[in-house]
N, C-alpha and C. Protein backbone atom coordinates (compact mmCIF):
# COMPACT_ATOMS: atom_id res chain seq x y z
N UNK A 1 -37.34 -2.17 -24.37
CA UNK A 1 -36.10 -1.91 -25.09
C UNK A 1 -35.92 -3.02 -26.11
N UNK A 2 -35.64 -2.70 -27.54
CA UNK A 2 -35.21 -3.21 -28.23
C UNK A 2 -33.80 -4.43 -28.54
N UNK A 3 -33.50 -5.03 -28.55
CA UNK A 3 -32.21 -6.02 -28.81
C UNK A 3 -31.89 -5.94 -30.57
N UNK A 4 -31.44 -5.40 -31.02
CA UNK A 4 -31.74 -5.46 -32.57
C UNK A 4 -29.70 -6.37 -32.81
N UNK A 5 -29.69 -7.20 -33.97
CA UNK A 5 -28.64 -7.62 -34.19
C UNK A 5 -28.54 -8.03 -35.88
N UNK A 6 -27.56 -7.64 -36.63
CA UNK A 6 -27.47 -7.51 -37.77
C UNK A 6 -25.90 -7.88 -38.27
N UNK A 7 -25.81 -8.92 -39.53
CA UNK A 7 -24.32 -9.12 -40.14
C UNK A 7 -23.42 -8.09 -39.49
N UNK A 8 -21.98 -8.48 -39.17
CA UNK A 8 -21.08 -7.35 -39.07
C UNK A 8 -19.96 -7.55 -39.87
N UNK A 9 -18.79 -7.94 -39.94
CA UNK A 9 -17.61 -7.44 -41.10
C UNK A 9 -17.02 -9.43 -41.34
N UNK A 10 -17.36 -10.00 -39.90
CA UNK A 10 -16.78 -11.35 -39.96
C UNK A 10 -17.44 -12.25 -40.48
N UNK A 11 -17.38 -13.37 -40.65
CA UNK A 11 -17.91 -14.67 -40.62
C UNK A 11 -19.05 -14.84 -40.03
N UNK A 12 -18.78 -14.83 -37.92
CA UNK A 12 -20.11 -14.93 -37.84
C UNK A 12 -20.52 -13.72 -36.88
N UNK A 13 -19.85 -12.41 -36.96
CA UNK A 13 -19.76 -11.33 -36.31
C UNK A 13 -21.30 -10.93 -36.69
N UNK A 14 -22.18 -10.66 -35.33
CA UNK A 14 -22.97 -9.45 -35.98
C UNK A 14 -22.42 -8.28 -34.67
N UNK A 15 -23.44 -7.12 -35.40
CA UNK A 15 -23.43 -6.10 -34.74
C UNK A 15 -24.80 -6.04 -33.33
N UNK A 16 -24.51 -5.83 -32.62
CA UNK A 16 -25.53 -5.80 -31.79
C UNK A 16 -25.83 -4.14 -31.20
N UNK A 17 -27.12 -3.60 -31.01
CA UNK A 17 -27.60 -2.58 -31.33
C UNK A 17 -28.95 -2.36 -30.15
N UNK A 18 -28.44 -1.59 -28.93
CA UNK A 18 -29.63 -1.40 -27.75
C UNK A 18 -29.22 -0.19 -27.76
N UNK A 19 -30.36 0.58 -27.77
CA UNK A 19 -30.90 1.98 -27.77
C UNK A 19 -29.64 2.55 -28.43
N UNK A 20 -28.72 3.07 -27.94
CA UNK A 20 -27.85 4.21 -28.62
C UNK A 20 -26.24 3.52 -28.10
N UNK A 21 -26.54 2.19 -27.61
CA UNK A 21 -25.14 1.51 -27.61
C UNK A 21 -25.10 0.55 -28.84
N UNK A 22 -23.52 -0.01 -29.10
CA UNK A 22 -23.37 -0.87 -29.85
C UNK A 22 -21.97 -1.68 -29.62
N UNK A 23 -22.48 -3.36 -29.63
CA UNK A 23 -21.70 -4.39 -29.22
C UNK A 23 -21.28 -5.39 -30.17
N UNK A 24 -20.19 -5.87 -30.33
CA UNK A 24 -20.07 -6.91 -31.05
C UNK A 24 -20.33 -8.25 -30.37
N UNK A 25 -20.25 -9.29 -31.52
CA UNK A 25 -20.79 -10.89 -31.26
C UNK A 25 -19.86 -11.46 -31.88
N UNK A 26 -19.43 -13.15 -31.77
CA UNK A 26 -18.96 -13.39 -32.73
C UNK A 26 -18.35 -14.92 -31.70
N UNK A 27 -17.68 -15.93 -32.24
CA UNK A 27 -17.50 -16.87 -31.61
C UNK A 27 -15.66 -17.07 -32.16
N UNK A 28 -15.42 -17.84 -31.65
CA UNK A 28 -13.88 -18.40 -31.77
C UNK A 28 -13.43 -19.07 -32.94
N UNK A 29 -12.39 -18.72 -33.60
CA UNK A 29 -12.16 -19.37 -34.45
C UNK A 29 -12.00 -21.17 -34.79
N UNK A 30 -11.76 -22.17 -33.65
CA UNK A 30 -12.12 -22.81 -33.67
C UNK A 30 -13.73 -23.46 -34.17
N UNK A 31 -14.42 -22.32 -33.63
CA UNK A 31 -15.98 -22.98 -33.92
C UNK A 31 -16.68 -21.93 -35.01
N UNK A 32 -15.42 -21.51 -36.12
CA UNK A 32 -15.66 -21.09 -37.37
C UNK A 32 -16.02 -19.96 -37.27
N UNK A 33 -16.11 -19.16 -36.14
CA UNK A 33 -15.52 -17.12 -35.94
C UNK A 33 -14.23 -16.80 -36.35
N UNK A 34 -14.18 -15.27 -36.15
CA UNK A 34 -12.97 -14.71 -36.27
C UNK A 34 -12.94 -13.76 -34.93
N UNK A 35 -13.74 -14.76 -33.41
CA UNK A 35 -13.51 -14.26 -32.21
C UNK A 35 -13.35 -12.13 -32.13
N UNK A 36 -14.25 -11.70 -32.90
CA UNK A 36 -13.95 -10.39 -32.74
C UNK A 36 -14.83 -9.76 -31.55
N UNK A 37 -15.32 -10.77 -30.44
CA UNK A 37 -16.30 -10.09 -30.13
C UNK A 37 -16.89 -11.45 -28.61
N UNK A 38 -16.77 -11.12 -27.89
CA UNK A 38 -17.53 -12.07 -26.88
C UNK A 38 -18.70 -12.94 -27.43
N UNK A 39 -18.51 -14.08 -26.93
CA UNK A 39 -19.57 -15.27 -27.50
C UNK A 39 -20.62 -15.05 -26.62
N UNK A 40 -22.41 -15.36 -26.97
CA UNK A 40 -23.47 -15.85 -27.00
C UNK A 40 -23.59 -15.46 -25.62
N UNK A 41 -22.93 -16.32 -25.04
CA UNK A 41 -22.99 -17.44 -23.38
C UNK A 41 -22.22 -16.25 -22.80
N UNK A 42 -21.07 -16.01 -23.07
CA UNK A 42 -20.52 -14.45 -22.47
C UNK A 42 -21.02 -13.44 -21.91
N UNK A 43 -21.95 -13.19 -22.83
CA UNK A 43 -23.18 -11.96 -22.95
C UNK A 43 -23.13 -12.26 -22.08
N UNK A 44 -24.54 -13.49 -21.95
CA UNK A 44 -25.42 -13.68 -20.99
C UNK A 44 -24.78 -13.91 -18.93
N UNK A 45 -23.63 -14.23 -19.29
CA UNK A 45 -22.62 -14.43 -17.81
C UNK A 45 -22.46 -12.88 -17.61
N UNK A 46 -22.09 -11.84 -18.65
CA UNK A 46 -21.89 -10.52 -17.91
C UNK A 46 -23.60 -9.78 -17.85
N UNK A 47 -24.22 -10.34 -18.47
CA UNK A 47 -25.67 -9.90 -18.31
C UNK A 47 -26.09 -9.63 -16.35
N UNK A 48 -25.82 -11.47 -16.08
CA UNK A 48 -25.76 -11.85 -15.01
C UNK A 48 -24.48 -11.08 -13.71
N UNK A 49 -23.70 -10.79 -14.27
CA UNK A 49 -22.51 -10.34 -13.75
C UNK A 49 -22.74 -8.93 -13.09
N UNK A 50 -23.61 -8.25 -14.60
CA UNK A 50 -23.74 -6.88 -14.28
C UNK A 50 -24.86 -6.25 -13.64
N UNK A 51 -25.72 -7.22 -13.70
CA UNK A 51 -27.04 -6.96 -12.64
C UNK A 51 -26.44 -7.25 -11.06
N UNK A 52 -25.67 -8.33 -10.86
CA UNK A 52 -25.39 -8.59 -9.56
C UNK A 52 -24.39 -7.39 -8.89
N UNK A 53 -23.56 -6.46 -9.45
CA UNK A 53 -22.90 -5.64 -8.63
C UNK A 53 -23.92 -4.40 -8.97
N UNK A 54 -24.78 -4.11 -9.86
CA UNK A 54 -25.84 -3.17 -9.65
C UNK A 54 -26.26 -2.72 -8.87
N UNK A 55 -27.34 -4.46 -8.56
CA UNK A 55 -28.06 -4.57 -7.76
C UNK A 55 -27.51 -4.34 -6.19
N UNK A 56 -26.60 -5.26 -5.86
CA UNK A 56 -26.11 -4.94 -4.46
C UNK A 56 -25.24 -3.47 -4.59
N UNK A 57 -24.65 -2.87 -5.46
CA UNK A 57 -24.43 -1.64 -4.94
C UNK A 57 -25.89 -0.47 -4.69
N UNK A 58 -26.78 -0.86 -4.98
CA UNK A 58 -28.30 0.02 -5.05
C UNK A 58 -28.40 -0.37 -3.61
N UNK A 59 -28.17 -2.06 -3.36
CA UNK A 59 -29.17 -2.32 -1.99
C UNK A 59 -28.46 -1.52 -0.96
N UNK A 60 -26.46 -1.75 -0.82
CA UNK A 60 -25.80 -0.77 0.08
C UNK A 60 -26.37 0.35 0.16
N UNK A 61 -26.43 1.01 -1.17
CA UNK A 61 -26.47 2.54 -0.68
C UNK A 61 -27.65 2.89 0.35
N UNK A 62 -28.85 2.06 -0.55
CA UNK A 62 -30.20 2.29 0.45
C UNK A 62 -30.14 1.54 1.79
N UNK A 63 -29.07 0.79 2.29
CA UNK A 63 -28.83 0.55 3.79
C UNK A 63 -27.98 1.15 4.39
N UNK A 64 -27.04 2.10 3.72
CA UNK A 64 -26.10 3.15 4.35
C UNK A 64 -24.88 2.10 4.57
N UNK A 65 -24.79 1.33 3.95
CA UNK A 65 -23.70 -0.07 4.13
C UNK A 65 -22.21 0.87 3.85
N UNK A 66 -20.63 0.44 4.01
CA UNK A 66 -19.68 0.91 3.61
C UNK A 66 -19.01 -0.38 2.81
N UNK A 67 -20.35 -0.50 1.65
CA UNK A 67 -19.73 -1.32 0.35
C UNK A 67 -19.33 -0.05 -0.66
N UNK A 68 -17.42 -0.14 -0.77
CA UNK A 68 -16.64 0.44 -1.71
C UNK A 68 -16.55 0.42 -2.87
N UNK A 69 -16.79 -1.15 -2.90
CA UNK A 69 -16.16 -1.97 -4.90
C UNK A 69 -16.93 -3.39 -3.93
N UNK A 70 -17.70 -3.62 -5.62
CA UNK A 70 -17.54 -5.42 -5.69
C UNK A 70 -16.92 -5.61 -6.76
N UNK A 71 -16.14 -7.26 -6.54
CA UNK A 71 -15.80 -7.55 -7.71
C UNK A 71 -16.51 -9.07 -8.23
N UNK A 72 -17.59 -8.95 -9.18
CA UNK A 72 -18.13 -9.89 -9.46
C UNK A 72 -17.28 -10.72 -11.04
N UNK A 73 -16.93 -11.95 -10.47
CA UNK A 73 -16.14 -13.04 -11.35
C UNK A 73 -17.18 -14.16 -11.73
N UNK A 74 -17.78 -13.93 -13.07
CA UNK A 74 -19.06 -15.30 -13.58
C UNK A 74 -18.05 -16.57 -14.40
N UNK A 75 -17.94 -17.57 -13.90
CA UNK A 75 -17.53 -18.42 -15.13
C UNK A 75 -18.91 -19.33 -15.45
N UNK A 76 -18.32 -19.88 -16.55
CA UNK A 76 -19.72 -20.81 -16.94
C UNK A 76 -19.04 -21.94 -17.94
N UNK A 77 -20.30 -22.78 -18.20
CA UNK A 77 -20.30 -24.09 -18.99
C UNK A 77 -20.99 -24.98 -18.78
N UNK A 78 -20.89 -26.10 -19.58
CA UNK A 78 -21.99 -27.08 -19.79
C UNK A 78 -21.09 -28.41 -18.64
N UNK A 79 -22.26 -28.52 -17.93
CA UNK A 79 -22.06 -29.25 -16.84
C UNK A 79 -22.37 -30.38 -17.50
N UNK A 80 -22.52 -32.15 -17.76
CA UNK A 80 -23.74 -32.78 -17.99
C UNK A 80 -25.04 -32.23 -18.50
N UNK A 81 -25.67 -32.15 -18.04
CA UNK A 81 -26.98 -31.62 -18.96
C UNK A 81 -27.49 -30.73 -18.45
N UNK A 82 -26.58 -29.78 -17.45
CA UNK A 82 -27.27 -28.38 -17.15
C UNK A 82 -25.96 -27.30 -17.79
N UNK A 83 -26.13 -26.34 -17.52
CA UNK A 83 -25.44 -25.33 -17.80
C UNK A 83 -25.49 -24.68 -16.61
N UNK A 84 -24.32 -24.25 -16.29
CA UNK A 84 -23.60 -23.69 -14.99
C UNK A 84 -23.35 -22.53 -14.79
N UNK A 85 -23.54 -21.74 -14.47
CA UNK A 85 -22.73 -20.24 -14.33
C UNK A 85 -22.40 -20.15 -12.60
N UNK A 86 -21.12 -20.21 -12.41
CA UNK A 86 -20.70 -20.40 -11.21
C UNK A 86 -20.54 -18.30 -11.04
N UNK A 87 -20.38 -17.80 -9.63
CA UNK A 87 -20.58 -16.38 -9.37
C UNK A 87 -19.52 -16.61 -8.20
N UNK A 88 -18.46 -15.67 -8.60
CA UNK A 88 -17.37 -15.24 -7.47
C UNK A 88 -18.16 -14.02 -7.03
N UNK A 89 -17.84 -13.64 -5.76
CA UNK A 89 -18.30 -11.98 -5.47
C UNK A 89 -17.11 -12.08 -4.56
N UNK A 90 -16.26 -10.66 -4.10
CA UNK A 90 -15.55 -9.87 -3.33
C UNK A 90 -16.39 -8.83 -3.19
N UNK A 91 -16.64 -8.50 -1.58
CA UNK A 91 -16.65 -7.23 -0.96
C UNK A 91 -15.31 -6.11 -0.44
N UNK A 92 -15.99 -4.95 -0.53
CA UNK A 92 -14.57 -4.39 -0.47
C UNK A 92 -15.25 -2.85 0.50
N UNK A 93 -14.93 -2.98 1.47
CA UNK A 93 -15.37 -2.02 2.30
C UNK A 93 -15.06 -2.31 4.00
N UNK A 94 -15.79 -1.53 4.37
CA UNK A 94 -16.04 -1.97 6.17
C UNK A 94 -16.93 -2.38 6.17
N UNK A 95 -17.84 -3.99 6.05
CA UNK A 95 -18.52 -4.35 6.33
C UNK A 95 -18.35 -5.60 7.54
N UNK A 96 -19.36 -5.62 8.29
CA UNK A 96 -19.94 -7.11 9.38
C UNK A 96 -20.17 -8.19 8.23
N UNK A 97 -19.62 -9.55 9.21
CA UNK A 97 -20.39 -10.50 8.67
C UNK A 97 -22.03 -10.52 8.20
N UNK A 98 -22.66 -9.89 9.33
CA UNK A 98 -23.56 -10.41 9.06
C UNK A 98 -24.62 -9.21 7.57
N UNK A 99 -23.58 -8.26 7.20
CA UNK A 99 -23.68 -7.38 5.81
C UNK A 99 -23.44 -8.36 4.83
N UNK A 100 -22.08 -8.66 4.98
CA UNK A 100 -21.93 -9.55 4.00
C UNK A 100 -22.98 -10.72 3.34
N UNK A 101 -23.19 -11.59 4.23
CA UNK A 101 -24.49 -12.11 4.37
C UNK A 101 -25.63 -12.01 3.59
N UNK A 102 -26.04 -10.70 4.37
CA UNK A 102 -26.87 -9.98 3.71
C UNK A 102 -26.87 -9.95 1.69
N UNK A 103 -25.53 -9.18 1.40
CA UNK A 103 -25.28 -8.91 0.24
C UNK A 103 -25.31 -10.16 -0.35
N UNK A 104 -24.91 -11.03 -0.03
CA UNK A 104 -24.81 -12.39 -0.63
C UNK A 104 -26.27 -12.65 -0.98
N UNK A 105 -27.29 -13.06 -0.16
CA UNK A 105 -28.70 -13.07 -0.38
C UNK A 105 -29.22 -12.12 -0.90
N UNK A 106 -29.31 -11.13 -1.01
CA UNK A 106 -29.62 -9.87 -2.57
C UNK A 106 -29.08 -10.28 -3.34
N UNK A 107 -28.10 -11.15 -3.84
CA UNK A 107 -27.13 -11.14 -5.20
C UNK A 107 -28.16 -12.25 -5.81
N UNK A 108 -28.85 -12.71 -5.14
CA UNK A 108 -29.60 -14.16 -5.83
C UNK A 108 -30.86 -13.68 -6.02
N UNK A 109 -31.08 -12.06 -5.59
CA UNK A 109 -32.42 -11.51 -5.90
C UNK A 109 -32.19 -10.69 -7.00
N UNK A 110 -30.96 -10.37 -7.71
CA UNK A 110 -31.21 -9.60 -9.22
C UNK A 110 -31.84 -10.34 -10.23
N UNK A 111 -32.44 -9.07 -10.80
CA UNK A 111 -33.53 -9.13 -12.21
C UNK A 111 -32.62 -10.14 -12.97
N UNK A 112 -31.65 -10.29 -12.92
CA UNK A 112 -31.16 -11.11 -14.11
C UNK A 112 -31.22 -12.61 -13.45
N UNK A 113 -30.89 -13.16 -12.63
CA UNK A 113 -30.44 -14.08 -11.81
C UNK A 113 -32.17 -14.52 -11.60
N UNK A 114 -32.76 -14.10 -11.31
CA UNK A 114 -34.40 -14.38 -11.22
C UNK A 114 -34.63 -14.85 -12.02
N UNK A 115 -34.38 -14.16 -13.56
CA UNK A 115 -35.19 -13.94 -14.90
C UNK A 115 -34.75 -15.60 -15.36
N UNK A 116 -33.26 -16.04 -14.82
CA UNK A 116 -32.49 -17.24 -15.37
C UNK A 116 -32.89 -18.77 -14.69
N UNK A 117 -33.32 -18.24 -13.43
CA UNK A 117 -34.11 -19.02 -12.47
C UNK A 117 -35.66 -19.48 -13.05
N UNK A 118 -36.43 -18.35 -13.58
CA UNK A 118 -37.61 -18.39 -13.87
C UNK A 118 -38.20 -19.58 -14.54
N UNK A 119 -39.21 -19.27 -15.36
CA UNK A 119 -39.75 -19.56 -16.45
C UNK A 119 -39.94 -18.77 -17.53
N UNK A 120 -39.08 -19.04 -18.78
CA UNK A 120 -38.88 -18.39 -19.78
C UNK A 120 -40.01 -19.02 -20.43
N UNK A 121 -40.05 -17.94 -21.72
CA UNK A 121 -41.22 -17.87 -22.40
C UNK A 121 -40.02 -17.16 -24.20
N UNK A 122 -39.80 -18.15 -24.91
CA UNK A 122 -39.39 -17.10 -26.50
C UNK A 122 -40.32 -17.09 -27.59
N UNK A 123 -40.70 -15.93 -27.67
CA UNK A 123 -41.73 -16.08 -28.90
C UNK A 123 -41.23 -15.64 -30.17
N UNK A 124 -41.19 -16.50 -30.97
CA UNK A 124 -40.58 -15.86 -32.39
C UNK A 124 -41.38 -15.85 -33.34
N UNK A 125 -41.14 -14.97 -34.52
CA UNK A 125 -42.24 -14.37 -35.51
C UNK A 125 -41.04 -14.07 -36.56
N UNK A 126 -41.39 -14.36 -37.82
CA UNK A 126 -40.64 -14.67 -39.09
C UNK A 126 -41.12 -13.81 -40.28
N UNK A 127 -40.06 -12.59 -40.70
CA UNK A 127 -41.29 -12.58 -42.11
C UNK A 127 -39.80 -12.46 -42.87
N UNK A 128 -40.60 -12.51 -44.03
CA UNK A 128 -39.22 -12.59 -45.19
C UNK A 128 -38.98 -11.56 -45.68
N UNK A 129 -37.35 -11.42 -45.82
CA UNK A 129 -37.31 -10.18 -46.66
C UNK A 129 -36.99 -10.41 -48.40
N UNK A 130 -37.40 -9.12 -48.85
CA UNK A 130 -37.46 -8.93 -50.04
C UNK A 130 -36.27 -9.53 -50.70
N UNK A 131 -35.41 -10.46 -52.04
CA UNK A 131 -34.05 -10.83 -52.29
C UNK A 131 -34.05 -9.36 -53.10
């Protein structure tokens, strides 16, 4: 899948563009946006956000669990010299401790949460366009 992102109407708004959705970008006016649009780091916290109630609602279903609703809460920021994304989760069902548990340890196994854990790799490639 493609990530495509292009100028949008603001300052530093672009348009962001995956398959047949479309998102805005854009940062705070303080740091010279016109805030029309979740920042950078945002994304990437609901990136994280939205793989984790995915994922554990996929793992319930395939354990026959009575998970209802999660409610996954990401904050984040620059710690000292790491960057933080702290993860609230609420369960909301009839579950055992030891489900809960469970769900908790799947939440640290989503594709996204792995991918952030990993070893990244960015390869970039430049060509110019025509003025």
């Amino acid at each position: 899948m493609e990530v495509k992102l292009v100028k949008g109407e603001g300052r530093l708004q672009h348009v962001i563009t995956i398959g047949k959705h479309r998102l805005l970008t854009d940062v705070s006016a303080e740091h010279g946006g016109d805030d029309s649009g979740p920042e950078p780091h945002d994304l990437l916290a609901a990136a994280l956000g939205a793989c984790t109630a995915i994922t554990l609602k996929m793992y319930a279903q395939r354990k026959q669990m009575d998970l209802q609703d999660i409610d996954v809460r990401i904050t984040h920021g620059q710690d000292g010299d790491a960057y933080v994304f702290t993860r609230q989760l609420q369960y909301f069902g009839n579950l055992s401790e030891a489900e809960c548990s469970r769900l908790t340890e799947i939440a640290d196994k989503c594709p996204v949460h792995r991918t952030l854990l990993g070893q990244i790799r960015i390869v970039t490639h430049v060509t110019q366009a025509e003025a």
